[in-house]
Protein backbone atom coordinates (compact mmCIF):
# COMPACT_ATOMS: atom_id res chain seq x y z
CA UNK A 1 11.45 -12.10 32.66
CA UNK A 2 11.07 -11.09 29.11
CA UNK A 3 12.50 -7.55 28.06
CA UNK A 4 12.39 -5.19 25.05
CA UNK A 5 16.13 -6.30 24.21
CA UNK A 6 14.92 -10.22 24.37
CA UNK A 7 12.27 -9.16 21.59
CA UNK A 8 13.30 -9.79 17.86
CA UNK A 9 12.84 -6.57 15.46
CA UNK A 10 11.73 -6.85 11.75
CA UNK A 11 14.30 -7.97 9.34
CA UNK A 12 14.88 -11.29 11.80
CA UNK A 13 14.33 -14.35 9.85
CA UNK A 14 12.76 -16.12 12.38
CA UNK A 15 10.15 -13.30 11.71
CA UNK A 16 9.34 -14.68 8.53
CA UNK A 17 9.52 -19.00 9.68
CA UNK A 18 6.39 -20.74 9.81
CA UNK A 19 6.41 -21.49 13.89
CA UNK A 20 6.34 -25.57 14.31
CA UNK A 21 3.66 -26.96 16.37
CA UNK A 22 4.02 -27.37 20.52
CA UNK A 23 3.95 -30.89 21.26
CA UNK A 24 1.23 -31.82 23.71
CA UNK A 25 1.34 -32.43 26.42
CA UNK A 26 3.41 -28.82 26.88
CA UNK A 27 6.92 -29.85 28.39
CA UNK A 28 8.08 -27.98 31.15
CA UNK A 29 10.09 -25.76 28.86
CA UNK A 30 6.89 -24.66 26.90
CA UNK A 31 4.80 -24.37 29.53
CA UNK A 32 7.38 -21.78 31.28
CA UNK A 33 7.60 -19.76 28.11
CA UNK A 34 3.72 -19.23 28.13
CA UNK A 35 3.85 -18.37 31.45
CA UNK A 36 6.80 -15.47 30.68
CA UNK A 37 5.32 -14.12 27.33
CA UNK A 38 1.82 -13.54 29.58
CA UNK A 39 3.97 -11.77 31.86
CA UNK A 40 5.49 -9.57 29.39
CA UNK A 41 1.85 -8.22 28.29
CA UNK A 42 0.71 -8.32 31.88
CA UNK A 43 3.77 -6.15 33.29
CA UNK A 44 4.13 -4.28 30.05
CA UNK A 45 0.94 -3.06 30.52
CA UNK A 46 1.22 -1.68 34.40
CA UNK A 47 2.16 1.65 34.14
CA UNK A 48 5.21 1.13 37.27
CA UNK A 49 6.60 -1.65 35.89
CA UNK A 50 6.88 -0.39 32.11
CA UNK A 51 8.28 2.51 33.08
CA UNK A 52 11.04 0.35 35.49
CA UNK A 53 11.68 -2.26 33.01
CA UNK A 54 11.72 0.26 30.06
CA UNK A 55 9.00 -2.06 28.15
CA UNK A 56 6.61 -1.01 24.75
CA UNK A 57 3.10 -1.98 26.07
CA UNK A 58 1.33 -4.56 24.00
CA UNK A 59 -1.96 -6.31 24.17
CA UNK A 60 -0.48 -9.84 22.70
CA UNK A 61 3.39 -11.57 22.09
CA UNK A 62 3.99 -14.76 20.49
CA UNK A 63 7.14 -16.65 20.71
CA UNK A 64 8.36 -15.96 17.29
CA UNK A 65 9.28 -12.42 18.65
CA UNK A 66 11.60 -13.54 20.90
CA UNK A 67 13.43 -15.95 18.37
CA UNK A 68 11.51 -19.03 19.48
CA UNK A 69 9.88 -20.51 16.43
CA UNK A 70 6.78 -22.29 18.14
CA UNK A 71 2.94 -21.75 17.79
CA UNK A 72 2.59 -20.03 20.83
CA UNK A 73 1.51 -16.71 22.23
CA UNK A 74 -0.41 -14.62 24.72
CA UNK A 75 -2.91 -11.60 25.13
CA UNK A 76 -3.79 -9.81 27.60
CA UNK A 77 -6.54 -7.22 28.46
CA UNK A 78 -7.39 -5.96 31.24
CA UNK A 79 -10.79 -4.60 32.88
CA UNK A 80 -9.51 -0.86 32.25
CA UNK A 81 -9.43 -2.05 28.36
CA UNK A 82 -13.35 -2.88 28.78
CA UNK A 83 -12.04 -6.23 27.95
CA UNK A 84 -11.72 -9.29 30.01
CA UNK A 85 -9.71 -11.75 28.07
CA UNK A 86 -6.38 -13.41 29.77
CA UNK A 87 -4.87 -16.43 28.09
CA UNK A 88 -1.97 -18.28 26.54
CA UNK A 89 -2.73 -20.07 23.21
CA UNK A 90 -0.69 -23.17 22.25
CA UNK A 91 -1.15 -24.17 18.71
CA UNK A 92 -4.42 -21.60 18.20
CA UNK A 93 -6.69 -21.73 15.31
CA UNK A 94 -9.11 -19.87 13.93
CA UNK A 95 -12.03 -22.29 12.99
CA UNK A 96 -14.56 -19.54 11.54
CA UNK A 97 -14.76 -15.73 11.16
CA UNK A 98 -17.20 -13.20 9.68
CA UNK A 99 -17.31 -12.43 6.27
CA UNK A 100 -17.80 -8.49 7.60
CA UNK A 101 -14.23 -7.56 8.74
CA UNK A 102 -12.48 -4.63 10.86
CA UNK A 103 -9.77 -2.48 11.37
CA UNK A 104 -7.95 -0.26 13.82
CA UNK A 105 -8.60 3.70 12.31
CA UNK A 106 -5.27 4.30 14.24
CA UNK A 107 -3.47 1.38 12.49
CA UNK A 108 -2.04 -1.62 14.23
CA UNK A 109 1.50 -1.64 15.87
CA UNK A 110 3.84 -4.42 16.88
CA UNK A 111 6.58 -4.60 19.51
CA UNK A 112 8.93 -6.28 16.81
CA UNK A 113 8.30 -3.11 14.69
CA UNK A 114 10.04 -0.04 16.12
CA UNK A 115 8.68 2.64 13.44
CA UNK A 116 5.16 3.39 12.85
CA UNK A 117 3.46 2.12 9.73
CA UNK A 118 0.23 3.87 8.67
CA UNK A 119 -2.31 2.31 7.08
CA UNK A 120 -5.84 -0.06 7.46
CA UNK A 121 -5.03 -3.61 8.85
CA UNK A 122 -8.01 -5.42 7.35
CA UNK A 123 -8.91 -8.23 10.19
CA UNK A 124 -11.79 -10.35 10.44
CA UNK A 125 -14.52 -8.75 12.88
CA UNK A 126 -15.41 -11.92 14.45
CA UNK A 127 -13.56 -14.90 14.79
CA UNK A 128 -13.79 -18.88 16.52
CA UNK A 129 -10.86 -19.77 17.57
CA UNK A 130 -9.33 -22.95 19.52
CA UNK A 131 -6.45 -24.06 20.91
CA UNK A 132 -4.96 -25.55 23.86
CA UNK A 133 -4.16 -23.73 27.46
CA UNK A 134 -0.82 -23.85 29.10
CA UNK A 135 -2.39 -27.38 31.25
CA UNK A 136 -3.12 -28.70 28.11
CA UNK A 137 -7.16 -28.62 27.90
CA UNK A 138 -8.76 -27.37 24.59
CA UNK A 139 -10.32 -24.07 24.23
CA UNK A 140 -12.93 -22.55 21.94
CA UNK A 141 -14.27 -19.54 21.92
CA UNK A 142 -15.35 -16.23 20.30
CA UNK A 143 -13.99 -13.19 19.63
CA UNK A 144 -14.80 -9.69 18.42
CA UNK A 145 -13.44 -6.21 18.07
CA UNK A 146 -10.03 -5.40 19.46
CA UNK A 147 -9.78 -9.23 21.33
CA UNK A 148 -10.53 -10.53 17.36
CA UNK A 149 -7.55 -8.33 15.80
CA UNK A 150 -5.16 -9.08 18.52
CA UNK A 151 -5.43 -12.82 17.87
CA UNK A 152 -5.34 -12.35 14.30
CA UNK A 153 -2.16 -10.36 14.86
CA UNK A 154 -0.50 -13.09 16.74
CA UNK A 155 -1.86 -15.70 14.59
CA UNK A 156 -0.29 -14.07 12.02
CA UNK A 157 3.37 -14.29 13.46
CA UNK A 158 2.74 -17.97 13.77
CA UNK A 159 2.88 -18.24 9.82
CA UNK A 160 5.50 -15.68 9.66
CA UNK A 161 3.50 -12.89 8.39
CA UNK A 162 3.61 -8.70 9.76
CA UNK A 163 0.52 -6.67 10.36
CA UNK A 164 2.07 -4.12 7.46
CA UNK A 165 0.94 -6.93 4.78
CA UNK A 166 -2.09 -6.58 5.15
CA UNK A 167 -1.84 -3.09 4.31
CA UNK A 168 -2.62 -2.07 1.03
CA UNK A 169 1.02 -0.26 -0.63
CA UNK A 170 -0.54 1.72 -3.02
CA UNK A 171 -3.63 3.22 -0.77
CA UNK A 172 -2.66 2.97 2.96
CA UNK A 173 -5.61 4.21 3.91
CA UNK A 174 -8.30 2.64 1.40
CA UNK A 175 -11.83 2.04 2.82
CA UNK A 176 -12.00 -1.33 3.48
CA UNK A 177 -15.02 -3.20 1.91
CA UNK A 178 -17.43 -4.37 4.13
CA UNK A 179 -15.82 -3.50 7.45
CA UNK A 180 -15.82 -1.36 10.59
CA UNK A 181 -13.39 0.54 12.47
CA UNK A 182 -12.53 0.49 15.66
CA UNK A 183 -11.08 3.55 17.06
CA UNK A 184 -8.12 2.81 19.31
CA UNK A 185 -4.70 4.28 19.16
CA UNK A 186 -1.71 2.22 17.10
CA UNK A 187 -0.06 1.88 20.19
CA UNK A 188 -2.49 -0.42 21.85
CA UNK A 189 -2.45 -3.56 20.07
CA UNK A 190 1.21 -5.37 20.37
């Protein structure tokens, strides 16, 4: 079971790595570390056992956060998000978004990030995205609001990027062109 001291904090080089691609199909090895970052969202999100396991709630992991430099990761929402999206990507894409984009109002925050970093995450509003599920079968589908910035965000630690550059340094909080917000509190997305 994954843990807050298993999880990698900015400033970790493997942070910053482009994550290599999962070989298909998933060897027993990769297919048990799907199964245990899902978990982590999952339990990190049940009130009980965050509170006995001492774990940061998050919407999404991906394996780069806890030092394994592969392109995969997980989300998780639940009904009581008004979501209903459960899955493991292996080697996700995006293969179109919106030109209109989106952004938290609250800001985005990340479980390898333990300090809060204001500012507009500018995200794509709507994406297409595939990949392939732990058994190996391809997905596609489409995503929007919170779901849409969540994948971005783990997308993003696949190519070794942090939510906080997207933000602009000079004008945290400069009204992004052509997008929405979405009003959710910084603590809800990973």
């Amino acid at each position: 079971m994954i843990v807050m001291k298993d999880i990698i904090r900015e400033g970790h080089p493997t942070l910053r790595q482009k994550a290599e691609e999962v070989k298909l199909p998933l060897s027993a090895e990769d297919q048990k570390l799907g199964e245990e970052l899902l978990e982590y969202v999952k339990n990190s999100q049940d009130d009980e056992l965050a509170e006995k396991y001492d774990l940061r709630p998050g919407v999404g992991i991906a394996a780069p956060q806890i030092n394994i430099s592969k392109r995969i990761f997980a989300l998780h929402f639940d009904e009581h998000s008004g979501e209903n999206l459960s899955l493991v990507a292996v080697n996700p894409k995006i293969v179109s978004h919106s030109v209109e984009k989106a952004y938290l109002s609250g800001g985005e925050g990340c479980l390898s990030v333990d300090r809060s970093v204001p500012g507009y995450v500018p995200r794509y509003a709507r994406i297409t995205v595939k990949g392939y599920t732990l058994t190996g079968e391809e997905f596609k589908t489409r995503l929007k609001g919170l779901p849409a910035i969540a994948f971005q965000h783990e997308l993003d630690h696949l190519n070794g990027i942090m939510f906080y550059d997207h933000i602009n340094p000079n004008d945290p909080f400069q009204e992004v062109e052509n997008a929405s917000p979405i009003d959710l509190q910084a603590e809800t997305v990973e």
